[in-house]
PDB file of N, CA and C in Angstrom:
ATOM      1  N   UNK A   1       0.825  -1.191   0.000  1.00  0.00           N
ATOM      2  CA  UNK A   1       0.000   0.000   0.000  1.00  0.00           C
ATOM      3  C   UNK A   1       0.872   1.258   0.000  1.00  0.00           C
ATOM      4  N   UNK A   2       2.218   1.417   0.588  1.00  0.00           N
ATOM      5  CA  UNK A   2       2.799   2.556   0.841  1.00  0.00           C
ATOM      6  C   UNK A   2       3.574   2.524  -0.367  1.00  0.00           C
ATOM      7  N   UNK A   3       3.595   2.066  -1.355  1.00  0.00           N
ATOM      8  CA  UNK A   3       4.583   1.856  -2.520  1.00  0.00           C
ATOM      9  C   UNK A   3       3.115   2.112  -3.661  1.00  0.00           C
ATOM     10  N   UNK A   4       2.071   1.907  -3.257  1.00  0.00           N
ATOM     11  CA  UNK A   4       0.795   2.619  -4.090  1.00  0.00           C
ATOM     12  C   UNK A   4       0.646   3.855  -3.845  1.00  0.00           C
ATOM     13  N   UNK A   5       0.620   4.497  -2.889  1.00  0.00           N
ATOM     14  CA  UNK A   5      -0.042   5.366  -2.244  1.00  0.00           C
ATOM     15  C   UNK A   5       1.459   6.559  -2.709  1.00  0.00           C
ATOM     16  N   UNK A   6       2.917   6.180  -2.727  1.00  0.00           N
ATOM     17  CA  UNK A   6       3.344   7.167  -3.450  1.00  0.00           C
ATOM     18  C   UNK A   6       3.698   7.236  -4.874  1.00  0.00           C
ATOM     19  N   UNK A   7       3.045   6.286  -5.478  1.00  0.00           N
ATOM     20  CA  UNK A   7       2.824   6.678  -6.769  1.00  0.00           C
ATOM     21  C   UNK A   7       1.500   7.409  -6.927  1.00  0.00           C
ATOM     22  N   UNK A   8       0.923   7.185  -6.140  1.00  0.00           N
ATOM     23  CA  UNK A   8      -0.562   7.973  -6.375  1.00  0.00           C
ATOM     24  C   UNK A   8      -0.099   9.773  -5.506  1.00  0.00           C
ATOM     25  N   UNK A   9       1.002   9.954  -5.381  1.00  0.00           N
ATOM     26  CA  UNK A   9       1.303  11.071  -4.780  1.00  0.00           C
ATOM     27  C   UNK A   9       0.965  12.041  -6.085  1.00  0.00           C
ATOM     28  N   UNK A  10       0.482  13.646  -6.166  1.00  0.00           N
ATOM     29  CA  UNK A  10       0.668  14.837  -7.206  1.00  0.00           C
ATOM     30  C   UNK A  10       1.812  15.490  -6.812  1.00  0.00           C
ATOM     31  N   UNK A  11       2.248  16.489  -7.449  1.00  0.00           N
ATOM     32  CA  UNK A  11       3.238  17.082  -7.717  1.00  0.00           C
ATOM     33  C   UNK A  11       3.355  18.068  -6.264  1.00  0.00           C
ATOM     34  N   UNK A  12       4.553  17.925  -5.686  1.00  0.00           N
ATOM     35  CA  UNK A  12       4.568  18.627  -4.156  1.00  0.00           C
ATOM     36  C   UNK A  12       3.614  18.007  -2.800  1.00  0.00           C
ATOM     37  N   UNK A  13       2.692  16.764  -3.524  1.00  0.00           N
ATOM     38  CA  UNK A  13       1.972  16.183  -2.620  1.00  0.00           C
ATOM     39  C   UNK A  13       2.465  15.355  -1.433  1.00  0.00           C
ATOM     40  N   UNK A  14       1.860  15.194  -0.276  1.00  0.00           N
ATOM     41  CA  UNK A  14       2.584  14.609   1.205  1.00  0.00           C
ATOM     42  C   UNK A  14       2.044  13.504   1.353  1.00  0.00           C
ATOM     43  N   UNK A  15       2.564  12.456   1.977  1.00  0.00           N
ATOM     44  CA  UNK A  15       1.851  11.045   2.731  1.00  0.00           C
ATOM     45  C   UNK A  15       2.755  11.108   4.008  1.00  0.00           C
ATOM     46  N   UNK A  16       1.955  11.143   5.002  1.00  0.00           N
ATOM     47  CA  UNK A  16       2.305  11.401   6.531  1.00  0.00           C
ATOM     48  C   UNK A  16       1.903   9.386   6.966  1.00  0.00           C
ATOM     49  N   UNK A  17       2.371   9.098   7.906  1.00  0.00           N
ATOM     50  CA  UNK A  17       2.298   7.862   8.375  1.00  0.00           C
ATOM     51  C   UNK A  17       2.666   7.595   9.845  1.00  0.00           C
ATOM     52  N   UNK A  18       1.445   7.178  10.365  1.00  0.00           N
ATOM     53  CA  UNK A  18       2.467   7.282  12.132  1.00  0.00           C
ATOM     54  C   UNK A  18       2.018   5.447  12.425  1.00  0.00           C
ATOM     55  N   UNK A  19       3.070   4.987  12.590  1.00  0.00           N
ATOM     56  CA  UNK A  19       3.488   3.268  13.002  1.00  0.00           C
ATOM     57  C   UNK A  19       3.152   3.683  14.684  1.00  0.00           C
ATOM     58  N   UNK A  20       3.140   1.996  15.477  1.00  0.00           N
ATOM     59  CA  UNK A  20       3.057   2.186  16.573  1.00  0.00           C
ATOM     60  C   UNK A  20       3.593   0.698  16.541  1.00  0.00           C
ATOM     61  N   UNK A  21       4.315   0.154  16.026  1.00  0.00           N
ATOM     62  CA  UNK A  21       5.193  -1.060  16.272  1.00  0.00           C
ATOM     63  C   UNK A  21       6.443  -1.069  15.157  1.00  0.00           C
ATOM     64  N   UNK A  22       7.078  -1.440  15.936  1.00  0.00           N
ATOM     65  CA  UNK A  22       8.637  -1.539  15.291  1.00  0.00           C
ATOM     66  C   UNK A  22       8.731  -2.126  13.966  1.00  0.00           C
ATOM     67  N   UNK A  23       8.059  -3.650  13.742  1.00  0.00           N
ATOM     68  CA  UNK A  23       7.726  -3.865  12.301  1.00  0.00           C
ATOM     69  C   UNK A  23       7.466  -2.694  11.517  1.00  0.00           C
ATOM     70  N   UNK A  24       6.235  -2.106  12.087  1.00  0.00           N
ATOM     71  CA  UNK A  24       5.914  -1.616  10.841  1.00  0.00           C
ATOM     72  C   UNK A  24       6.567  -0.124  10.479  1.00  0.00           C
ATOM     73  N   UNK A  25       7.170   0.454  11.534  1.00  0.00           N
ATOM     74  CA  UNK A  25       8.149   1.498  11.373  1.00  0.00           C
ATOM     75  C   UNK A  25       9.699   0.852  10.370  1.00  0.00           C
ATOM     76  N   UNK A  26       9.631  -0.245  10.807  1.00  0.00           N
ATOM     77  CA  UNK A  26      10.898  -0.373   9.437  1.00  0.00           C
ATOM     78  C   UNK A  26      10.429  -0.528   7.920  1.00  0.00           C
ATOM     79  N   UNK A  27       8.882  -0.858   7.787  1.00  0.00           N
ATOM     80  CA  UNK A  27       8.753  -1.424   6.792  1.00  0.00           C
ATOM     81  C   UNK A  27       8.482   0.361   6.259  1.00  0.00           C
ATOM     82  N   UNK A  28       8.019   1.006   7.243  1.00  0.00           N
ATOM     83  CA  UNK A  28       7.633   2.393   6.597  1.00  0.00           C
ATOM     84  C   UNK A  28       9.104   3.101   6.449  1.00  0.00           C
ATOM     85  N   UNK A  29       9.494   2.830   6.967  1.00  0.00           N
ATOM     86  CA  UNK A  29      11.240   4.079   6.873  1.00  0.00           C
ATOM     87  C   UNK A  29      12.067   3.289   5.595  1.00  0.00           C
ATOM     88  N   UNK A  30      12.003   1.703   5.579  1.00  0.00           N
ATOM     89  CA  UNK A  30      12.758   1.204   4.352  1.00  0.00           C
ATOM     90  C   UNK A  30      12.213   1.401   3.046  1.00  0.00           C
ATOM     91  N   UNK A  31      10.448   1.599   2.584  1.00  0.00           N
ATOM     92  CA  UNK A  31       9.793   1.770   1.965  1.00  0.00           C
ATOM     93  C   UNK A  31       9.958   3.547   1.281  1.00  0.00           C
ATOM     94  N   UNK A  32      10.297   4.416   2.623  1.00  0.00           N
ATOM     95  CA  UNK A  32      10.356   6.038   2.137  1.00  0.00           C
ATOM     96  C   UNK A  32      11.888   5.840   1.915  1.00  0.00           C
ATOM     97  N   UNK A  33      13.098   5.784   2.114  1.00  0.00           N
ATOM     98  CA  UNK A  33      14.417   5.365   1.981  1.00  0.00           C
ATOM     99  C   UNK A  33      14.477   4.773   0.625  1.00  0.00           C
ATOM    100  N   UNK A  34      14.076   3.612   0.190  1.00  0.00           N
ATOM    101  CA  UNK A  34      14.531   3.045  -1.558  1.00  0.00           C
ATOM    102  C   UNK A  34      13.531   4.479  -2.578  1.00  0.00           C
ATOM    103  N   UNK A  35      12.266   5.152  -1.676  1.00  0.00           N
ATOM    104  CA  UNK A  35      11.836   6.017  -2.883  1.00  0.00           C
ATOM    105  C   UNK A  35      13.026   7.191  -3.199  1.00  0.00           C
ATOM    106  N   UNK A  36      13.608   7.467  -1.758  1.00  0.00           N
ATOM    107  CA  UNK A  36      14.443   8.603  -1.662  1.00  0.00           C
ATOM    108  C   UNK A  36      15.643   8.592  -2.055  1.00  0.00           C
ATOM    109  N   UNK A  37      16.339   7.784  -1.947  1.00  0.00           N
ATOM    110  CA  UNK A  37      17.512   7.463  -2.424  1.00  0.00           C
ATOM    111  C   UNK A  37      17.531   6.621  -3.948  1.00  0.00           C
ATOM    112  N   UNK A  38      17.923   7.154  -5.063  1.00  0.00           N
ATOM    113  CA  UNK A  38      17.553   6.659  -6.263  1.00  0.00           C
ATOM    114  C   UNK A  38      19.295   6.076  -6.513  1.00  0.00           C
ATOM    115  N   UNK A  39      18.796   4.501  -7.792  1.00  0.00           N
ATOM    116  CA  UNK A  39      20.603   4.162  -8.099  1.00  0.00           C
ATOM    117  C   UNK A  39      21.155   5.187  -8.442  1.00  0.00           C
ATOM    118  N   UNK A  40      22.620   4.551  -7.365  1.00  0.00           N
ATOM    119  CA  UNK A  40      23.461   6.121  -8.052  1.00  0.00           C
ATOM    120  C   UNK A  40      24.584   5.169  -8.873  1.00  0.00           C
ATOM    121  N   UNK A  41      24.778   5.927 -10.229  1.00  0.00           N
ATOM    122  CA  UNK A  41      26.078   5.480 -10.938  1.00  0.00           C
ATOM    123  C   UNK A  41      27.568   4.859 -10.377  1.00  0.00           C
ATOM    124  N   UNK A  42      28.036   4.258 -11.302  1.00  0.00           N
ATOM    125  CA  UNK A  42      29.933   4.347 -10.900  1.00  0.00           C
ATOM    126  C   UNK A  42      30.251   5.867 -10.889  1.00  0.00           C
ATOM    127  N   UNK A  43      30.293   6.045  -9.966  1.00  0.00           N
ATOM    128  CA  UNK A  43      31.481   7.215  -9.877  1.00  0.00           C
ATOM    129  C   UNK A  43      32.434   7.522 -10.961  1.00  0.00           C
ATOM    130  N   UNK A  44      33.125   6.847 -11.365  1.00  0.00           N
ATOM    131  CA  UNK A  44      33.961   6.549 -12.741  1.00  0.00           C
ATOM    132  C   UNK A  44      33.547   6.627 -13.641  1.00  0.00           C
ATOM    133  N   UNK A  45      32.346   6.342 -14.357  1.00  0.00           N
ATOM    134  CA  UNK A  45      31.851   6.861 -15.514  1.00  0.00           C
ATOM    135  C   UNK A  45      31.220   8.358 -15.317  1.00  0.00           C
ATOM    136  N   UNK A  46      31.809   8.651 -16.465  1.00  0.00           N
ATOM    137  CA  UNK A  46      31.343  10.320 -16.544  1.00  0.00           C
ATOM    138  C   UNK A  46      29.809  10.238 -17.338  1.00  0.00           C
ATOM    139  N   UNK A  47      28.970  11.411 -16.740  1.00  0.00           N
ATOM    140  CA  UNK A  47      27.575  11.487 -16.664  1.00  0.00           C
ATOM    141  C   UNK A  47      27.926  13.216 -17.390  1.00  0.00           C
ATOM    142  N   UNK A  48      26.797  13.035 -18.238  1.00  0.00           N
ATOM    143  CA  UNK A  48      26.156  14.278 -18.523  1.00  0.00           C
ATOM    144  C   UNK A  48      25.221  14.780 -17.828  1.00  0.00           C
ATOM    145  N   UNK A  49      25.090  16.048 -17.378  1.00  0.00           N
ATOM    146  CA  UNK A  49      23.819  16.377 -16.182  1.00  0.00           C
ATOM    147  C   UNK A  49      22.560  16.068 -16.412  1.00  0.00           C
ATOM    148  N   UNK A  50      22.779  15.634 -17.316  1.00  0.00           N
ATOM    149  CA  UNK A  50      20.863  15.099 -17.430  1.00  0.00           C
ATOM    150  C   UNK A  50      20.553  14.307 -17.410  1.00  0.00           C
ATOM    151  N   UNK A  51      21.968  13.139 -17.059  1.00  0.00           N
ATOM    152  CA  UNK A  51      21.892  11.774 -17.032  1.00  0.00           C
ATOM    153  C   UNK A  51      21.997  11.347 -15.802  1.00  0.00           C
ATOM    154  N   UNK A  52      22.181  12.378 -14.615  1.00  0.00           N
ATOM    155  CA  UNK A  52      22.300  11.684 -13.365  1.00  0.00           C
ATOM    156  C   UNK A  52      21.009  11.992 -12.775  1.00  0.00           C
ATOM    157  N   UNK A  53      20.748  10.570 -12.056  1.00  0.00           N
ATOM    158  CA  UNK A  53      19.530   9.936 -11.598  1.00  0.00           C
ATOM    159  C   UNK A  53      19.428  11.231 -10.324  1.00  0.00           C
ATOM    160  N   UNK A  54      17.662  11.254 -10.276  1.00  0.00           N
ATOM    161  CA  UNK A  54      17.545  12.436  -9.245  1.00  0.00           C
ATOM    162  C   UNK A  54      16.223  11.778  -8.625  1.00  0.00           C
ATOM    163  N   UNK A  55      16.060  11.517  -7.018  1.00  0.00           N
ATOM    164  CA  UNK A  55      14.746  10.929  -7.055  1.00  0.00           C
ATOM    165  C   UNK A  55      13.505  12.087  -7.028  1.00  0.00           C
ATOM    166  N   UNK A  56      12.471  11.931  -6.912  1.00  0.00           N
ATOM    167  CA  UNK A  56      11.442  12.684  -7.019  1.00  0.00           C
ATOM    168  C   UNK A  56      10.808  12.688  -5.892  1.00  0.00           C
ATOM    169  N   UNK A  57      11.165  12.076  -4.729  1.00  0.00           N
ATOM    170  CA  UNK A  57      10.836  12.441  -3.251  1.00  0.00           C
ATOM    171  C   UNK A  57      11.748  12.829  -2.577  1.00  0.00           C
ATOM    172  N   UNK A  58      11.525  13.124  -1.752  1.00  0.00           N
ATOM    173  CA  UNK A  58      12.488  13.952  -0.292  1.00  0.00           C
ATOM    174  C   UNK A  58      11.843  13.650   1.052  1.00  0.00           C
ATOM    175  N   UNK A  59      12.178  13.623   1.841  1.00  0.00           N
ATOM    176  CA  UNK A  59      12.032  13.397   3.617  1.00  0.00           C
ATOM    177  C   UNK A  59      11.437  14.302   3.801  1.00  0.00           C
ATOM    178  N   UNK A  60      10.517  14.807   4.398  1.00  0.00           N
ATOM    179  CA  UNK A  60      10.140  15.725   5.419  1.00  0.00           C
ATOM    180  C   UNK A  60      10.813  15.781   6.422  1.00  0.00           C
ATOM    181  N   UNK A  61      11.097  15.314   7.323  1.00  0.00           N
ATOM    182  CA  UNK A  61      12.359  14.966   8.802  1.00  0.00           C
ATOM    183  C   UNK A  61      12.456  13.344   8.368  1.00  0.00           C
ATOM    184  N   UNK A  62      13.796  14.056   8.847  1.00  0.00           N
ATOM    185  CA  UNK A  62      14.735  12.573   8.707  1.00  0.00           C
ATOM    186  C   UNK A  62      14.575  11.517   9.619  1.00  0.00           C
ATOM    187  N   UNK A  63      14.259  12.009  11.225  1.00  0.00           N
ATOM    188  CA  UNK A  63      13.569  11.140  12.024  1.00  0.00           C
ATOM    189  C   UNK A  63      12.624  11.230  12.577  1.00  0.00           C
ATOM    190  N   UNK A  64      12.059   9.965  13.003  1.00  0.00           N
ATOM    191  CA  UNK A  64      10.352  10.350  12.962  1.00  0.00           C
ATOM    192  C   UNK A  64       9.891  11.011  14.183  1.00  0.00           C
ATOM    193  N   UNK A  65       8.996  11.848  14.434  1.00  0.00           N
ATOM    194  CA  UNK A  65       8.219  12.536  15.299  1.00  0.00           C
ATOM    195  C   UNK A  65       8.005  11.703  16.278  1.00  0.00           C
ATOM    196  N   UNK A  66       8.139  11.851  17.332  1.00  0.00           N
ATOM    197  CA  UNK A  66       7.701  11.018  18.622  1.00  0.00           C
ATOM    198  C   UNK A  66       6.613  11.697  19.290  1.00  0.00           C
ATOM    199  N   UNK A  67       5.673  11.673  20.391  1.00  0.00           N
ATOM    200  CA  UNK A  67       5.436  12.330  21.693  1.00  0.00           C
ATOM    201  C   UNK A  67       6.461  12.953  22.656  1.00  0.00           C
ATOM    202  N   UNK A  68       5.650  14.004  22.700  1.00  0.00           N
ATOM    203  CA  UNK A  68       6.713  15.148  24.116  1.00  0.00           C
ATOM    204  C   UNK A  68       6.361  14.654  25.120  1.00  0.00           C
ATOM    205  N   UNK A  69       7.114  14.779  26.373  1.00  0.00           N
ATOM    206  CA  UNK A  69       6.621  14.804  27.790  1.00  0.00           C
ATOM    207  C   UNK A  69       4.996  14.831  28.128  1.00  0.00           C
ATOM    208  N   UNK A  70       5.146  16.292  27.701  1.00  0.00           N
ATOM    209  CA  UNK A  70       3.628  16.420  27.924  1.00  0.00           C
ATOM    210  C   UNK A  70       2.282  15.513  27.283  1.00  0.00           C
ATOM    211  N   UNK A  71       2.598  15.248  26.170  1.00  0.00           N
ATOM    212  CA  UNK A  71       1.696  14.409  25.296  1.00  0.00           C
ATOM    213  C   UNK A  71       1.703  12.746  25.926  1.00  0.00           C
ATOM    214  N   UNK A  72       2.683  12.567  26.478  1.00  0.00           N
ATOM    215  CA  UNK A  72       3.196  11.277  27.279  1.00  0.00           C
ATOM    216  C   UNK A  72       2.522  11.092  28.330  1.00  0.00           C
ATOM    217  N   UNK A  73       2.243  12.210  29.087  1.00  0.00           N
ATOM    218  CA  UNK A  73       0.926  12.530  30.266  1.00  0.00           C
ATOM    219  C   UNK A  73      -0.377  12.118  30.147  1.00  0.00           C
ATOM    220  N   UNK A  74      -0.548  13.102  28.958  1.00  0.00           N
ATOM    221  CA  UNK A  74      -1.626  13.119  28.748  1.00  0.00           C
ATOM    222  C   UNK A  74      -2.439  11.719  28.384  1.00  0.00           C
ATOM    223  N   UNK A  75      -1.485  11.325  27.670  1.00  0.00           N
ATOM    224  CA  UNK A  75      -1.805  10.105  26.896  1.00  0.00           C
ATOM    225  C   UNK A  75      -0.748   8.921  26.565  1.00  0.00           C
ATOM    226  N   UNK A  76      -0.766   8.060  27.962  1.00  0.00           N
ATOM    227  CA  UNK A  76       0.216   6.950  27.706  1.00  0.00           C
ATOM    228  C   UNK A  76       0.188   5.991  25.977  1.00  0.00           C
ATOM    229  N   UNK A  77      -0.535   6.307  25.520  1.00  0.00           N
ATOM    230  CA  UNK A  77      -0.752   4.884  24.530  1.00  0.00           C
ATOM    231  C   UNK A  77       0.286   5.445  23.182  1.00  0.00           C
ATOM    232  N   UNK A  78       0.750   6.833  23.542  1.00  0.00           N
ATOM    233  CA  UNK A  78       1.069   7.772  22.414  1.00  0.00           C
ATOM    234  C   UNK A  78       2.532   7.479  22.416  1.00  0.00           C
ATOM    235  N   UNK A  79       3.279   6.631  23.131  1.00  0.00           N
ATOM    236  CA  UNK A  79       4.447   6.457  23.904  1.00  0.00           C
ATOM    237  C   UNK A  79       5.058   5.651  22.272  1.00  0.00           C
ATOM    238  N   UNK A  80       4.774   4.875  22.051  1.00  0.00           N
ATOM    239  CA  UNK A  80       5.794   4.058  21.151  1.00  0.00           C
ATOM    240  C   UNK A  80       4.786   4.359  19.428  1.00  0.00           C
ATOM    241  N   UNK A  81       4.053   5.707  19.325  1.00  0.00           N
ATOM    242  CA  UNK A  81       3.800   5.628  17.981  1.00  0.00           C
ATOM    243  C   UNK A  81       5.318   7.192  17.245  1.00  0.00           C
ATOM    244  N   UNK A  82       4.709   6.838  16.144  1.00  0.00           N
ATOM    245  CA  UNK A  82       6.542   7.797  15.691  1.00  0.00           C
ATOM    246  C   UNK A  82       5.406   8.053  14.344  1.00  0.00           C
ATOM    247  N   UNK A  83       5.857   9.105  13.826  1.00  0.00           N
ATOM    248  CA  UNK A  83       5.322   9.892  12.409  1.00  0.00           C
ATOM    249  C   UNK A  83       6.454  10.167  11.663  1.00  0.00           C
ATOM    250  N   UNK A  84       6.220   9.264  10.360  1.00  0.00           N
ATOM    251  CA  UNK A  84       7.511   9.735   9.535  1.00  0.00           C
ATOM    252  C   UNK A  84       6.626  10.505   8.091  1.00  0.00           C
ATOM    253  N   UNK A  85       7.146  11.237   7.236  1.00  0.00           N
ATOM    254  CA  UNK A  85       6.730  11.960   6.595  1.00  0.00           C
ATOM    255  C   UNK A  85       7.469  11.842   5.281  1.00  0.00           C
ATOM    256  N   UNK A  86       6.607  12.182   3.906  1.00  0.00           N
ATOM    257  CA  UNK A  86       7.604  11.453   2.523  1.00  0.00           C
ATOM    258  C   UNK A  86       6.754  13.037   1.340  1.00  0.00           C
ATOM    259  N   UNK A  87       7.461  13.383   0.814  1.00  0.00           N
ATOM    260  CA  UNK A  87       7.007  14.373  -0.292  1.00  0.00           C
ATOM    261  C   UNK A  87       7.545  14.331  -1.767  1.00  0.00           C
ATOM    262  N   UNK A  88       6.500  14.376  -2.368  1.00  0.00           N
ATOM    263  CA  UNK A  88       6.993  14.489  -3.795  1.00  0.00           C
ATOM    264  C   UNK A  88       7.362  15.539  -4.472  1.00  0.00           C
ATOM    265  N   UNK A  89       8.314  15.722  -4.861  1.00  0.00           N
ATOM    266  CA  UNK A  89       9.296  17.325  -5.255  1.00  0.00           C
ATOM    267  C   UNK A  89       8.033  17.465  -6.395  1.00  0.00           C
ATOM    268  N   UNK A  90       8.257  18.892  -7.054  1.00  0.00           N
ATOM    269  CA  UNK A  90       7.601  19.134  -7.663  1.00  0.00           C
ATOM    270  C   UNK A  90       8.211  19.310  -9.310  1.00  0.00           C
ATOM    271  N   UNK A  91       7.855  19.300 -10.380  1.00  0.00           N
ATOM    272  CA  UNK A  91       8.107  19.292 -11.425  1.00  0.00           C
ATOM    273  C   UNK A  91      10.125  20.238 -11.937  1.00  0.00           C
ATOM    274  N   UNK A  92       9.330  21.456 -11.119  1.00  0.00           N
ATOM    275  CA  UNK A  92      10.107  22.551 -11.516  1.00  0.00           C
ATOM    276  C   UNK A  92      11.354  22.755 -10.730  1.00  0.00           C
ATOM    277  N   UNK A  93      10.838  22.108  -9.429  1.00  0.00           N
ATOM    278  CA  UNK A  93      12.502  21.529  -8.697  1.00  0.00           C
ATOM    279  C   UNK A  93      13.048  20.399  -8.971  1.00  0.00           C
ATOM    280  N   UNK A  94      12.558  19.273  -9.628  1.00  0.00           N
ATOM    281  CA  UNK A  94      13.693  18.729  -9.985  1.00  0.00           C
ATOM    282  C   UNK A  94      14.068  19.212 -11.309  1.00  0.00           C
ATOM    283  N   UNK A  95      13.886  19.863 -12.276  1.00  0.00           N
ATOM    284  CA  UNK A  95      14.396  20.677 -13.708  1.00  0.00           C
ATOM    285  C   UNK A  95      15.505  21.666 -12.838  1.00  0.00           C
ATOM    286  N   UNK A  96      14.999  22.650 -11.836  1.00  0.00           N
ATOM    287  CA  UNK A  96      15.882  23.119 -11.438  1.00  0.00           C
ATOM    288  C   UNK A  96      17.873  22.178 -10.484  1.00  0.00           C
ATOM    289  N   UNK A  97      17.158  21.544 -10.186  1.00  0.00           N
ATOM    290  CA  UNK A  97      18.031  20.491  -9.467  1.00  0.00           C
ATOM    291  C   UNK A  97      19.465  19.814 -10.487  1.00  0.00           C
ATOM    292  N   UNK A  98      18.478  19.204 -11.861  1.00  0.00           N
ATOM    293  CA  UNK A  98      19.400  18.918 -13.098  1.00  0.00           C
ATOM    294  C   UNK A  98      20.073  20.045 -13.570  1.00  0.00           C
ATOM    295  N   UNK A  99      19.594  21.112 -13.478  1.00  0.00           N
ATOM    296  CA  UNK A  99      20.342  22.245 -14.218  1.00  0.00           C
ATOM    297  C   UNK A  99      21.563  22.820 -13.298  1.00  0.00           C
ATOM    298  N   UNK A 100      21.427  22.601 -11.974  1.00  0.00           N
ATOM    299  CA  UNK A 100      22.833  22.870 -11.317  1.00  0.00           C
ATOM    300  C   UNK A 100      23.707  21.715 -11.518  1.00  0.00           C
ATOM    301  N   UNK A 101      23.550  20.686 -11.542  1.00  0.00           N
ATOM    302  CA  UNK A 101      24.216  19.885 -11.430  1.00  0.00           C
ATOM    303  C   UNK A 101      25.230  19.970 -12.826  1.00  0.00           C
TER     304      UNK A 101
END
């Protein structure tokens, strides 16, 4: 579903996700991680800038949102859930992105 759900992402669009077990926080962080990180070349072969791979998502935070103190009070059950966050760049930043490179 999380490998549907960001292809079904629009342009600059978000999918927020909050796990509350360790399974499924790896399956969600390894799942946003292979979108984010795209193959990267040999180093050794020379690339023309329009040929190096750029992915089309980005992290929102790199690690996931927990409960504060206070929220921990309020509400024990909130203790082991985590929010990780995944965005799809938008058209004109990755054109801009290839063109520095």
């Amino acid at each position: 579903v999380l490998a549907q759900s960001l292809q079904l992402l629009k342009e600059d669009g978000r999918l927020a996700v909050i796990t509350f077990h360790s399974l499924e926080d790896r399956i969600v962080k390894q799942t946003f991680s292979s979108a984010v990180n795209v193959d990267t070349a040999d180093r050794r072969i020379p690339l023309l800038p329009e040929e190096i791979p750029i992915s089309e998502y980005e992290l929102i935070n790199r690690k996931p949102v927990t409960a504060d103190e206070k929220e921990l009070e309020e509400n024990r059950r909130s203790h082991s859930a985590k929010l990780r966050g995944i965005r799809r760049k938008s058209s004109w930043q990755s054109e801009k992105e290839k063109s520095e490179n």
